[in-house]
Protein backbone atom coordinates (compact mmCIF):
# COMPACT_ATOMS: atom_id res chain seq x y z
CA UNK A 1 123.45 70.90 131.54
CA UNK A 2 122.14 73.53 129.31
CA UNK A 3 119.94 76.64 130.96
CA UNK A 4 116.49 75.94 131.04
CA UNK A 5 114.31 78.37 128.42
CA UNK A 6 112.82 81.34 129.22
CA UNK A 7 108.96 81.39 128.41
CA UNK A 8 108.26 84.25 126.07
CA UNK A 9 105.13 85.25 124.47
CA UNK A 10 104.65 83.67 120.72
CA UNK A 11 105.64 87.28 119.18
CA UNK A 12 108.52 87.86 121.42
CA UNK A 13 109.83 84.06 121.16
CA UNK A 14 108.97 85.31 116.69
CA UNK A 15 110.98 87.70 117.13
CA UNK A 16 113.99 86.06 118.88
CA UNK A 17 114.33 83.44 116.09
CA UNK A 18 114.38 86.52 113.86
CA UNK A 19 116.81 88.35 114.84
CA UNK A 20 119.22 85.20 115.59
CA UNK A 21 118.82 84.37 111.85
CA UNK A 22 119.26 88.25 110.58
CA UNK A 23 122.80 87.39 112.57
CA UNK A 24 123.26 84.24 111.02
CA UNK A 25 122.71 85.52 107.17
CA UNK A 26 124.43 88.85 107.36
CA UNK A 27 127.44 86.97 106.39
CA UNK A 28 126.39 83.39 105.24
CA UNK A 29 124.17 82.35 102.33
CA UNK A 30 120.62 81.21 102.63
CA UNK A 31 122.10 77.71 101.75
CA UNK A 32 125.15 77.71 104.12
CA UNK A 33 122.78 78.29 107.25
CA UNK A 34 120.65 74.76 108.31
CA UNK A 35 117.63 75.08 110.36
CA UNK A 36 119.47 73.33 113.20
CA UNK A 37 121.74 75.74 113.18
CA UNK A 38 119.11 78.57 113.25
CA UNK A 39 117.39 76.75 116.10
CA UNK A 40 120.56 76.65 118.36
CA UNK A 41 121.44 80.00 117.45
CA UNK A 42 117.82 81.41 118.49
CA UNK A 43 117.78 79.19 121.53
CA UNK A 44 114.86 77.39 120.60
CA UNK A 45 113.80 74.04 119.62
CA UNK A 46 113.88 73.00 115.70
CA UNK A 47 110.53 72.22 115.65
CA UNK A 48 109.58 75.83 116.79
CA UNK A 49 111.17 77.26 113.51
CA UNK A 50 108.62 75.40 111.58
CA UNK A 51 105.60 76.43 114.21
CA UNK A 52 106.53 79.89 113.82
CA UNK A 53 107.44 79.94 109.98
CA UNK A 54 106.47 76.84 108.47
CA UNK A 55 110.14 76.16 107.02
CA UNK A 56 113.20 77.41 106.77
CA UNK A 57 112.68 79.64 103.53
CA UNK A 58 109.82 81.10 105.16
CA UNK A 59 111.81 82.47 107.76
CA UNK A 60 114.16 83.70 105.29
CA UNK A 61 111.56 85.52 103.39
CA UNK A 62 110.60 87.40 106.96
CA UNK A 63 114.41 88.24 107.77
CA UNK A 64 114.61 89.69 104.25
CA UNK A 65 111.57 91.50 104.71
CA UNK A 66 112.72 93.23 108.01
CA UNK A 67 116.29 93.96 106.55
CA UNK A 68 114.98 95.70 103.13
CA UNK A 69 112.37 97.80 104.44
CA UNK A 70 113.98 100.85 105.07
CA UNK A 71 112.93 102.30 108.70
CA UNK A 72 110.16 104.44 108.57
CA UNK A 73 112.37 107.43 110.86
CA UNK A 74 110.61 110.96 110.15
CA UNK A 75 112.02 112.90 107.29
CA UNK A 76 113.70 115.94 107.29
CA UNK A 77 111.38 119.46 107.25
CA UNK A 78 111.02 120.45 103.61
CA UNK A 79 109.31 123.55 104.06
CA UNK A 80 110.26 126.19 101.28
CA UNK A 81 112.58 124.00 99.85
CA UNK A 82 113.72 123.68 96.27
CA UNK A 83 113.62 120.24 94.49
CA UNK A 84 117.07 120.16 94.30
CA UNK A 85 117.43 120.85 97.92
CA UNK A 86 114.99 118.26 98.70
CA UNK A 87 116.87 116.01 96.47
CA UNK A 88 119.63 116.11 98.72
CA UNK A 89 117.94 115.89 102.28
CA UNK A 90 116.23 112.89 101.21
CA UNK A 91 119.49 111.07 100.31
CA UNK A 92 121.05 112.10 103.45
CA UNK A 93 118.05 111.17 105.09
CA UNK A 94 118.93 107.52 103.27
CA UNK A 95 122.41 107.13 103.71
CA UNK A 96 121.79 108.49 107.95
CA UNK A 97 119.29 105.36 107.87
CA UNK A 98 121.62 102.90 106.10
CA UNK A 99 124.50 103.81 108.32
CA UNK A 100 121.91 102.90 111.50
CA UNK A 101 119.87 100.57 110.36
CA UNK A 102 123.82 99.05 109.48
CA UNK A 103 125.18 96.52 107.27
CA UNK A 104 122.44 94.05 107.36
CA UNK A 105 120.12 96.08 104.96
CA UNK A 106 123.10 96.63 102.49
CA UNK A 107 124.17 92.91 102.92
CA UNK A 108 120.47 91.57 102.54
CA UNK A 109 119.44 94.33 99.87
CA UNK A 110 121.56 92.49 97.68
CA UNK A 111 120.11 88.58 98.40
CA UNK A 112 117.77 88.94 94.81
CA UNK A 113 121.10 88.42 93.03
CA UNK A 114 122.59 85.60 95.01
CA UNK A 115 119.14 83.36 95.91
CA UNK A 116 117.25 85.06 92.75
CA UNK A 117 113.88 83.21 93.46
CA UNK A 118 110.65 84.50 92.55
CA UNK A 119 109.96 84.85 96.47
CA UNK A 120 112.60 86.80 96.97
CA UNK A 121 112.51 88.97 94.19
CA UNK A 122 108.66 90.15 95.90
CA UNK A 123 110.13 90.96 98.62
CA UNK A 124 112.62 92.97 97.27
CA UNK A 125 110.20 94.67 94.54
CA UNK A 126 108.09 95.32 97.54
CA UNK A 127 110.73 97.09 98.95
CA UNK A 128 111.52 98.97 96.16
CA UNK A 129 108.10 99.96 95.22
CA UNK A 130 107.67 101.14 98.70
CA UNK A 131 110.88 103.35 98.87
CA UNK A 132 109.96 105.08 95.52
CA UNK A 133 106.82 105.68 97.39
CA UNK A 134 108.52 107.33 100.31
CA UNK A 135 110.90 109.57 97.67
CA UNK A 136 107.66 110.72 95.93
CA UNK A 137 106.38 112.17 98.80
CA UNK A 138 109.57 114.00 100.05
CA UNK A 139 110.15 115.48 96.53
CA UNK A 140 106.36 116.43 96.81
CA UNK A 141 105.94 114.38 93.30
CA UNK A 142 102.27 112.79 93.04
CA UNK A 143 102.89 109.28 93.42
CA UNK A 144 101.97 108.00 90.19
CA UNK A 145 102.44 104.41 88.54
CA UNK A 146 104.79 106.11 85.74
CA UNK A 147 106.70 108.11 88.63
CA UNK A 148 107.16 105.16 90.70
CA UNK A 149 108.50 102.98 87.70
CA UNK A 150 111.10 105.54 86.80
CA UNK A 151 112.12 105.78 90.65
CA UNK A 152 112.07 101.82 91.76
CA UNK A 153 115.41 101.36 89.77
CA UNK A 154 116.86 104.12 91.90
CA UNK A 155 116.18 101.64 94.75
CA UNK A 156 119.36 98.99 92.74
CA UNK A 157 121.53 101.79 92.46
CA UNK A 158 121.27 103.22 96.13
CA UNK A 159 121.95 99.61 97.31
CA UNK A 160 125.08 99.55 95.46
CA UNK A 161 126.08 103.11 96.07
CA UNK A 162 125.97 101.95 99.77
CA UNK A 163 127.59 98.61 99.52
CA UNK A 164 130.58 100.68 98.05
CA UNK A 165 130.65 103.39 100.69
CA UNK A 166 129.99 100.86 103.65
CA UNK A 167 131.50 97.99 102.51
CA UNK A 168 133.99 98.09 100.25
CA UNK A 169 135.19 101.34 101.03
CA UNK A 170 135.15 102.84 97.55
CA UNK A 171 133.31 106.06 98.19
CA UNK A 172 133.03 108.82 100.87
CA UNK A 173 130.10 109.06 102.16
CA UNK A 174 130.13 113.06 100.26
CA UNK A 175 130.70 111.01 97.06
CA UNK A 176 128.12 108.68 97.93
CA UNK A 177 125.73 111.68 98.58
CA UNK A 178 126.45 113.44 95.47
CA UNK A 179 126.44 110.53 93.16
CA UNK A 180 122.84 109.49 94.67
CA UNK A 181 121.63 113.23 94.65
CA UNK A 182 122.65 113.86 90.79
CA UNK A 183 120.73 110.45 89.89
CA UNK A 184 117.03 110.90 92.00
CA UNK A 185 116.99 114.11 90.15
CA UNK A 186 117.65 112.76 86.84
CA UNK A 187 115.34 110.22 87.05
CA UNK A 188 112.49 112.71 88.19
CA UNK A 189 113.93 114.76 85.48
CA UNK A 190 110.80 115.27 83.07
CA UNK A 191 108.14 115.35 85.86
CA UNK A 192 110.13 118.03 88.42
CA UNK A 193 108.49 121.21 88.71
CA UNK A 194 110.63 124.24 87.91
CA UNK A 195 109.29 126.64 90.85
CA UNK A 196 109.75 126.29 94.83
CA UNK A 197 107.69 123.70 96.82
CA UNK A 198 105.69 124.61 99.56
């Protein structure tokens, strides 16, 4: 006889079907996972899936959203720092996140080139845009529309640094640092100011 179900309320029993599909997908595809299968894993009727998300891609979309965004975790103190030297905190700052926030942001960070939907792709651009932002700010850059468009493509080749430092193995995590340092300031190249920040 199966255990009756706990009553949560609607953004905790959200939240629960969530996270039991960000365990599902961190090592299936979006097409190898059924929404039965989400239900049972979530503990939760199949009907609630579609109460809560309206279908199965929709829930999808939010899992993606919550495994891209990097966490917002305070950044390191900049004060008197060079660019270079802010270069590098920030990527440590990055890789520190990635190694806590785990293997589901590298695994998911990489979904736009196996389900390569439009709705998808938002979410990821999203995600990109927003991390450009956030490396802006700590290279005390003005966030511009030109500045952000040279940094989103940083956002690809962080994702891949990682996968091959985390997953695969490939890199050291010094390598990874270096490799990631090297490129933020060569994309900022141009626009970097050539005295101390404050």
């Amino acid at each position: 006889m199966p255990a009756p179900r706990l009553r949560l309320a609607p953004a905790e029993r959200r939240q629960q079907i969530i996270d039991a599909a960000r365990v599902l997908y961190s090592d299936r595809a979006y097409d190898d996972v059924s929404t039965a299968e989400l239900a049972e894993a979530a503990g939760v009727a199949r009907g609630l899936i579609n109460h809560y998300f309206g279908d199965k891609r929709e829930l999808f979309l939010e899992v993606m959203r919550g495994s891209i965004l990097m966490p917002t975790q305070a950044l390191p103190d900049y004060d008197g720092r060079t660019l270079e030297e802010r270069a590098r905190l920030t990527m440590d700052w990055i890789l520190n996140a990635a190694t806590t926030y785990g293997q589901a942001w590298v695994a998911a960070s990489g979904a736009a080139n196996l389900h390569g939907a439009s709705d998808v792709q938002a979410v990821v651009d999203e995600a990109d845009d927003r991390a450009a932002r956030l490396v802006l700010d700590a290279l005390g850059l003005p966030d511009s529309p030109h500045l952000r468009a040279r940094l989103r493509p940083m956002a690809a080749l962080t994702k891949a640094v990682c996968r091959e430092w985390l997953q695969r193995k490939t890199y050291s995590r010094d390598e990874a640092l270096d490799l990631l340092t090297d490129s933020v300031l060569l994309f900022v190249h141009d626009h970097a100011p050539t005295k101390e920040l404050p």
